[in-house]
N, C-alpha and C. Protein backbone atom coordinates (compact mmCIF):
# COMPACT_ATOMS: atom_id res chain seq x y z
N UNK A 1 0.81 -1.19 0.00
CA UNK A 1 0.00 0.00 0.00
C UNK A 1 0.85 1.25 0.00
N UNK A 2 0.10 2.20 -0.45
CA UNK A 2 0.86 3.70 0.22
C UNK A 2 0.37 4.47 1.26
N UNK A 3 -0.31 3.84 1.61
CA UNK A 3 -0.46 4.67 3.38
C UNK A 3 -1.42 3.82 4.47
N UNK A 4 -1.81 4.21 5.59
CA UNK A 4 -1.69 3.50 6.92
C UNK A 4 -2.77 2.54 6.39
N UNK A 5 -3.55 2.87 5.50
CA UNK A 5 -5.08 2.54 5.73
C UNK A 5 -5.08 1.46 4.12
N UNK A 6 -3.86 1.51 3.39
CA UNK A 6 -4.14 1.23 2.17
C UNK A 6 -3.36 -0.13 2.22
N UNK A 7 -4.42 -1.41 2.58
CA UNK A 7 -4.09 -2.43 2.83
C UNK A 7 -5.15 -3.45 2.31
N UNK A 8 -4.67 -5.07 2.08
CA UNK A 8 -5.54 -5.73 1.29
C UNK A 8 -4.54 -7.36 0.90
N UNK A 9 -5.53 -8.06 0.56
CA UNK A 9 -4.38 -9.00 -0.23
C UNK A 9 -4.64 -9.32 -2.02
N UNK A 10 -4.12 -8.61 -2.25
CA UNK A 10 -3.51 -8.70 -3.84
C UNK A 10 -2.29 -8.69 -4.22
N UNK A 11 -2.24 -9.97 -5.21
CA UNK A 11 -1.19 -10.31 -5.70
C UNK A 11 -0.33 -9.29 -7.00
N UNK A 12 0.59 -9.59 -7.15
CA UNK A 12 0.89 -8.33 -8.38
C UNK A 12 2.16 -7.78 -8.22
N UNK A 13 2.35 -6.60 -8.77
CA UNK A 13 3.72 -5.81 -8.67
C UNK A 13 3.16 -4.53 -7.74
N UNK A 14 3.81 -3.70 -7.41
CA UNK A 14 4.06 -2.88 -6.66
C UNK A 14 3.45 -1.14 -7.80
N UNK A 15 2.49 -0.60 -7.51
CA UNK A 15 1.70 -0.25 -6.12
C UNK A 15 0.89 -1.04 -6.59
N UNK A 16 0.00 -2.05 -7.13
CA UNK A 16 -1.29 -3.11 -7.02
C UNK A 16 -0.78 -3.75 -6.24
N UNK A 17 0.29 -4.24 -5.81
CA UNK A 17 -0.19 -5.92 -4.48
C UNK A 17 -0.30 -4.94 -3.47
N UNK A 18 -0.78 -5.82 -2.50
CA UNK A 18 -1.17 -5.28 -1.49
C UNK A 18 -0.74 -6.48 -0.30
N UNK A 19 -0.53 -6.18 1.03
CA UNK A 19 -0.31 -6.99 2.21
C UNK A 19 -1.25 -6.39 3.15
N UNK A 20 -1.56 -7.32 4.51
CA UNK A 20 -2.44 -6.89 5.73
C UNK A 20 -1.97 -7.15 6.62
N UNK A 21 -1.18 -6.71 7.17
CA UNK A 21 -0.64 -6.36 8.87
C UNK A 21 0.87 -7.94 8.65
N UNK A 22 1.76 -7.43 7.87
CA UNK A 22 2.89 -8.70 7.35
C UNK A 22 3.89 -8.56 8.60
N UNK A 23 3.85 -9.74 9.28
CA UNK A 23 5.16 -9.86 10.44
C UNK A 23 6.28 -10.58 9.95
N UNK A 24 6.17 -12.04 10.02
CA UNK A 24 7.50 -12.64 10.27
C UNK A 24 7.47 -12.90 8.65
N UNK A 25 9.39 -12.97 8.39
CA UNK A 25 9.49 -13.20 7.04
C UNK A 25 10.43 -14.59 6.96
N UNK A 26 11.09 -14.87 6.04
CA UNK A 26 11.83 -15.64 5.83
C UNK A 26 12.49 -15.13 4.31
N UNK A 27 13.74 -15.01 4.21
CA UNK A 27 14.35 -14.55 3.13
C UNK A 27 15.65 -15.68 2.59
N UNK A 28 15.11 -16.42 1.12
CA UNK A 28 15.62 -17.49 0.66
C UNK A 28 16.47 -16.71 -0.50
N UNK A 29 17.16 -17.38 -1.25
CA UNK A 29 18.03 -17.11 -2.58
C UNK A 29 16.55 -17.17 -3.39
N UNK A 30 16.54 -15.39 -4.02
CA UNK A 30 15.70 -14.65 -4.84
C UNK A 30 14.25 -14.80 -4.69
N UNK A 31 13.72 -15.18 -3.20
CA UNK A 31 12.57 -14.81 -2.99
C UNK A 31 12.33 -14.61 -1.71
N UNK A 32 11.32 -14.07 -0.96
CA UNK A 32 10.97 -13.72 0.59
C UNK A 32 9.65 -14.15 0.59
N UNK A 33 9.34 -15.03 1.61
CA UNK A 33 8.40 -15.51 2.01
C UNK A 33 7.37 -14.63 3.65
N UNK A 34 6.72 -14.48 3.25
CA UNK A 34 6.24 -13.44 4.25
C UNK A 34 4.90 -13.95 5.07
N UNK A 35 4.75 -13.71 6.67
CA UNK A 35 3.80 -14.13 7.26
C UNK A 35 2.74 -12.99 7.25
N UNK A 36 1.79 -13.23 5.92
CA UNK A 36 0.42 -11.84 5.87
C UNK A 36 -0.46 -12.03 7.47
N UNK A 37 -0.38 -11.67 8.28
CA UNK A 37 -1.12 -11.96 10.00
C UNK A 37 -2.60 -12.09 9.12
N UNK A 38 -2.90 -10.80 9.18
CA UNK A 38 -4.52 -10.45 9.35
C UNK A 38 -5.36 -11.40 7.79
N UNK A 39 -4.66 -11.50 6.67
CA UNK A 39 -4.78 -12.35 5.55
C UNK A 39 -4.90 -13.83 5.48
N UNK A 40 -4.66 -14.43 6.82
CA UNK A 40 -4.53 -15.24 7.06
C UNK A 40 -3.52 -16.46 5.80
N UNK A 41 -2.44 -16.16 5.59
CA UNK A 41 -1.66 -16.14 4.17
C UNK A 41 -0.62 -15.88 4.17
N UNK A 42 0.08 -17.18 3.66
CA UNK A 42 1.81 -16.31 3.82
C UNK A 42 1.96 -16.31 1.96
N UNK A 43 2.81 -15.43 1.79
CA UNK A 43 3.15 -14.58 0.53
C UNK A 43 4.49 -14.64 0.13
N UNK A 44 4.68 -14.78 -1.29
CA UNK A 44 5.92 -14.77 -1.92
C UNK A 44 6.03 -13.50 -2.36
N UNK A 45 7.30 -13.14 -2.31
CA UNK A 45 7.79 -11.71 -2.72
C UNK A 45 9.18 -12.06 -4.03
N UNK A 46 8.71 -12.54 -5.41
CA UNK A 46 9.87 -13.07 -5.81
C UNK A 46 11.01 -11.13 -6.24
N UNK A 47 12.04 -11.65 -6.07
CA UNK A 47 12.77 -10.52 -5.91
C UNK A 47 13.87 -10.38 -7.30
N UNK A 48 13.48 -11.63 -8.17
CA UNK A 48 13.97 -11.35 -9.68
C UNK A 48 12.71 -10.72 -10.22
N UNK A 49 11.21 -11.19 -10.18
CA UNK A 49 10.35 -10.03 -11.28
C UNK A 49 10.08 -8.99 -10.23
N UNK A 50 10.13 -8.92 -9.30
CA UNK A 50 9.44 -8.28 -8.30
C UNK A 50 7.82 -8.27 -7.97
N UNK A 51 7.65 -9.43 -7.91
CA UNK A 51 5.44 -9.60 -8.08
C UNK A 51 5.42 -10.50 -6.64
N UNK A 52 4.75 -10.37 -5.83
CA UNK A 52 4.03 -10.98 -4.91
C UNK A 52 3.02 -11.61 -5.15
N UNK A 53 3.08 -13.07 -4.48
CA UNK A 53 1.84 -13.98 -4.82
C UNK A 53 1.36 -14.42 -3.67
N UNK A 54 0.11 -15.09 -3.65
CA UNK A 54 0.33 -15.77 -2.51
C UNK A 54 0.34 -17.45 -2.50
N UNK A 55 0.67 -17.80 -1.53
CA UNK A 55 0.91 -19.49 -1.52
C UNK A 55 -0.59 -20.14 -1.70
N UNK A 56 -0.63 -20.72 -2.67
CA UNK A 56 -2.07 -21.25 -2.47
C UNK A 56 -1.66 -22.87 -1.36
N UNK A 57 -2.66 -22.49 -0.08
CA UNK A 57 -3.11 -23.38 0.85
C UNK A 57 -4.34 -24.21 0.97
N UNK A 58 -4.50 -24.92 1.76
CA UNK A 58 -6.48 -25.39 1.85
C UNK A 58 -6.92 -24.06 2.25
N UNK A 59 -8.20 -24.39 2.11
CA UNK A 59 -9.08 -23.39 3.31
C UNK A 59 -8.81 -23.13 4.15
N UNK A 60 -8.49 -22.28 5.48
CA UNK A 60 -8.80 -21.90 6.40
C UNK A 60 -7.17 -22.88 7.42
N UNK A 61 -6.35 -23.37 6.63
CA UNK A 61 -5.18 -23.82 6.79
C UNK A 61 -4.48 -23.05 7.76
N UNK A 62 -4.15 -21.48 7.51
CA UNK A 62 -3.46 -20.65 8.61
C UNK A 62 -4.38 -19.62 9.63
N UNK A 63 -4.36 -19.43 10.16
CA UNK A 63 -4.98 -18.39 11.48
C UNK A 63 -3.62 -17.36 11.89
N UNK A 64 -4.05 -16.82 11.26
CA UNK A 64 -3.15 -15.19 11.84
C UNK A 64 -1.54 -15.61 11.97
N UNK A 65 -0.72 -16.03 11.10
CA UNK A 65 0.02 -16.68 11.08
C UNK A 65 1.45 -15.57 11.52
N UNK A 66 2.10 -15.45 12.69
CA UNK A 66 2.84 -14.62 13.24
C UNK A 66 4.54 -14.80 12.41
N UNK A 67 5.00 -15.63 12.03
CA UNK A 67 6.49 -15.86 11.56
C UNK A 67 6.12 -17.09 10.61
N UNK A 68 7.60 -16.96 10.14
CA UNK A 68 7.80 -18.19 8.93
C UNK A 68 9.31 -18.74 9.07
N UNK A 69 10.06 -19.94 8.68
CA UNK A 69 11.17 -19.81 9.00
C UNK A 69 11.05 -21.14 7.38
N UNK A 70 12.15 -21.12 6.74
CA UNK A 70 12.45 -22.33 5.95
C UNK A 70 13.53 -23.02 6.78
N UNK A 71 13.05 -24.44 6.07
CA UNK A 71 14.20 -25.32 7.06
C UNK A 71 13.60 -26.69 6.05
N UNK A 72 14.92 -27.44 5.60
CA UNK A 72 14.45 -28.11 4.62
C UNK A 72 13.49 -28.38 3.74
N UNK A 73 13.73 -27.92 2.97
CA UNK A 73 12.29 -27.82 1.95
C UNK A 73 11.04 -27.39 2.16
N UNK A 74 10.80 -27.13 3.52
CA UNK A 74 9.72 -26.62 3.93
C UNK A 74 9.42 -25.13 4.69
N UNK A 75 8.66 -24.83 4.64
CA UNK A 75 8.20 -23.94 6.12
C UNK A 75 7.51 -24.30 6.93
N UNK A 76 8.24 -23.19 8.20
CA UNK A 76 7.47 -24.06 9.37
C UNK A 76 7.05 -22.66 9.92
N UNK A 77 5.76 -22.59 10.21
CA UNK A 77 4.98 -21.44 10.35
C UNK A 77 4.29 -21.27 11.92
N UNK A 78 4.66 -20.31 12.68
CA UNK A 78 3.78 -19.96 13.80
C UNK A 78 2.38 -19.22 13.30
N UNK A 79 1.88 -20.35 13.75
CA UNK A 79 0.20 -20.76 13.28
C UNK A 79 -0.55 -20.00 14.56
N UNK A 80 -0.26 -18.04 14.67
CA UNK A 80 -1.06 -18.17 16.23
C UNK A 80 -1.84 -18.53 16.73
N UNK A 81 -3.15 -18.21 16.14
CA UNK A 81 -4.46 -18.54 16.07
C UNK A 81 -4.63 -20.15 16.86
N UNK A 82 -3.95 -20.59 15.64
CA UNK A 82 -4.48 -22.17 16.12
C UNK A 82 -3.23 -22.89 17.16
N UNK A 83 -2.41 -22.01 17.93
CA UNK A 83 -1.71 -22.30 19.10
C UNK A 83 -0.70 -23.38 18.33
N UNK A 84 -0.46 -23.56 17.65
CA UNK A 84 0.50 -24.54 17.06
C UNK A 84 1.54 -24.04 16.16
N UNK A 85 2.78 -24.64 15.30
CA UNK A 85 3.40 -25.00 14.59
C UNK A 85 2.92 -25.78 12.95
N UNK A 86 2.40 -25.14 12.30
CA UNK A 86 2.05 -25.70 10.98
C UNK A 86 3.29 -25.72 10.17
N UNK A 87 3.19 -27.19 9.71
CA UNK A 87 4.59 -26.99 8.63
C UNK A 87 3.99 -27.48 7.15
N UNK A 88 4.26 -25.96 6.53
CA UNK A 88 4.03 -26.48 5.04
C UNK A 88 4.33 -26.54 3.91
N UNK A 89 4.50 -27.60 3.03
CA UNK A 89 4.90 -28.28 2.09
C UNK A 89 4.64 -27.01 0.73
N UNK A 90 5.45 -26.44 -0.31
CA UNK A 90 4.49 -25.40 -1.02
C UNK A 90 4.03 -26.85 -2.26
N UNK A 91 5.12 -27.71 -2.04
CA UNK A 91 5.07 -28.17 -4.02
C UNK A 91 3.95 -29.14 -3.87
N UNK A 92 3.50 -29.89 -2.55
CA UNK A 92 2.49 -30.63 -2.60
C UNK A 92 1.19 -29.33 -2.31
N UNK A 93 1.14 -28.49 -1.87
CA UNK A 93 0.26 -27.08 -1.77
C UNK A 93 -0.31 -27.59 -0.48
N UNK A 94 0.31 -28.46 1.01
CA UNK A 94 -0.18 -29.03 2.30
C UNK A 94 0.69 -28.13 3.56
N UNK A 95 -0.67 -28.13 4.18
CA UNK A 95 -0.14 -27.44 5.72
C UNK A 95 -0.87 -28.36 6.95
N UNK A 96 -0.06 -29.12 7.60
CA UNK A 96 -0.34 -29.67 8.64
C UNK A 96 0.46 -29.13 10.23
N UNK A 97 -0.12 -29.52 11.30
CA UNK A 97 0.69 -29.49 12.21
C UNK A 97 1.63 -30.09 12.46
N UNK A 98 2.61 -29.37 13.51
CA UNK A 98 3.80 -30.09 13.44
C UNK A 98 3.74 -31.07 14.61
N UNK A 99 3.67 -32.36 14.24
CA UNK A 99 3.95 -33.31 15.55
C UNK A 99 4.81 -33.43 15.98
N UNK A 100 4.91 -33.69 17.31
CA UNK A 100 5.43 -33.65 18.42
C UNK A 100 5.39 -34.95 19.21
N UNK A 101 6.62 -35.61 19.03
CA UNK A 101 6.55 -37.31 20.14
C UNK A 101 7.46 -36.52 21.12
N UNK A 102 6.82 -36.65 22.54
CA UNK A 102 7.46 -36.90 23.44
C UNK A 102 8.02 -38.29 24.24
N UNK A 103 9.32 -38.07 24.67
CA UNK A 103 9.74 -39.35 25.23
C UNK A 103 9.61 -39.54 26.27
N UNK A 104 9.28 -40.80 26.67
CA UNK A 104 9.00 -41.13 27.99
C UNK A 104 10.05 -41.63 28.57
């Protein structure tokens, strides 16, 4: 956007895309992956054309999603909303939680 109020999620080049309240990022070789909070949506920022997209997910997959981090082939996303760790896959287009075995 260009000012406080000029916010949204559209994909595109710069001034059409648009982001909604973007926190945590993750910055890979020639693209940035971005946590959109209020969009419920994390977003590519490729940084050879310069166009923002967003990741197509399931439905309702992220909740206000606070950070992003890559870590083998994947991201692993603070999922606030839904109090968890979602880690997701982009090339299969899957976001699950991240399990957790504890040892006894």
């Amino acid at each position: 956007g260009t000012g406080l109020f000029d916010f949204g999620q559209v994909d595109g080049k710069y001034p059409k895309a648009l982001l909604q309240h973007a926190q945590g990022l993750d910055a890979q070789e020639g693209r940035i992956v971005v946590a959109d909070t209020y969009n419920n949506a994390l977003r590519l920022y490729d940084t050879g054309t310069k166009t923002l997209s967003t990741i197509k997910l399931p439905k309702d997959a992220l909740a206000e999603p606070g950070d992003v981090m890559h870590l083998n082939g994947k991201l692993f996303v603070a999922d606030s909303t839904h109090n968890r760790i979602t880690v997701v896959d982009e090339k299969a287009g899957t976001a699950e939680p991240l399990a957790l075995h504890m040892a006894k």
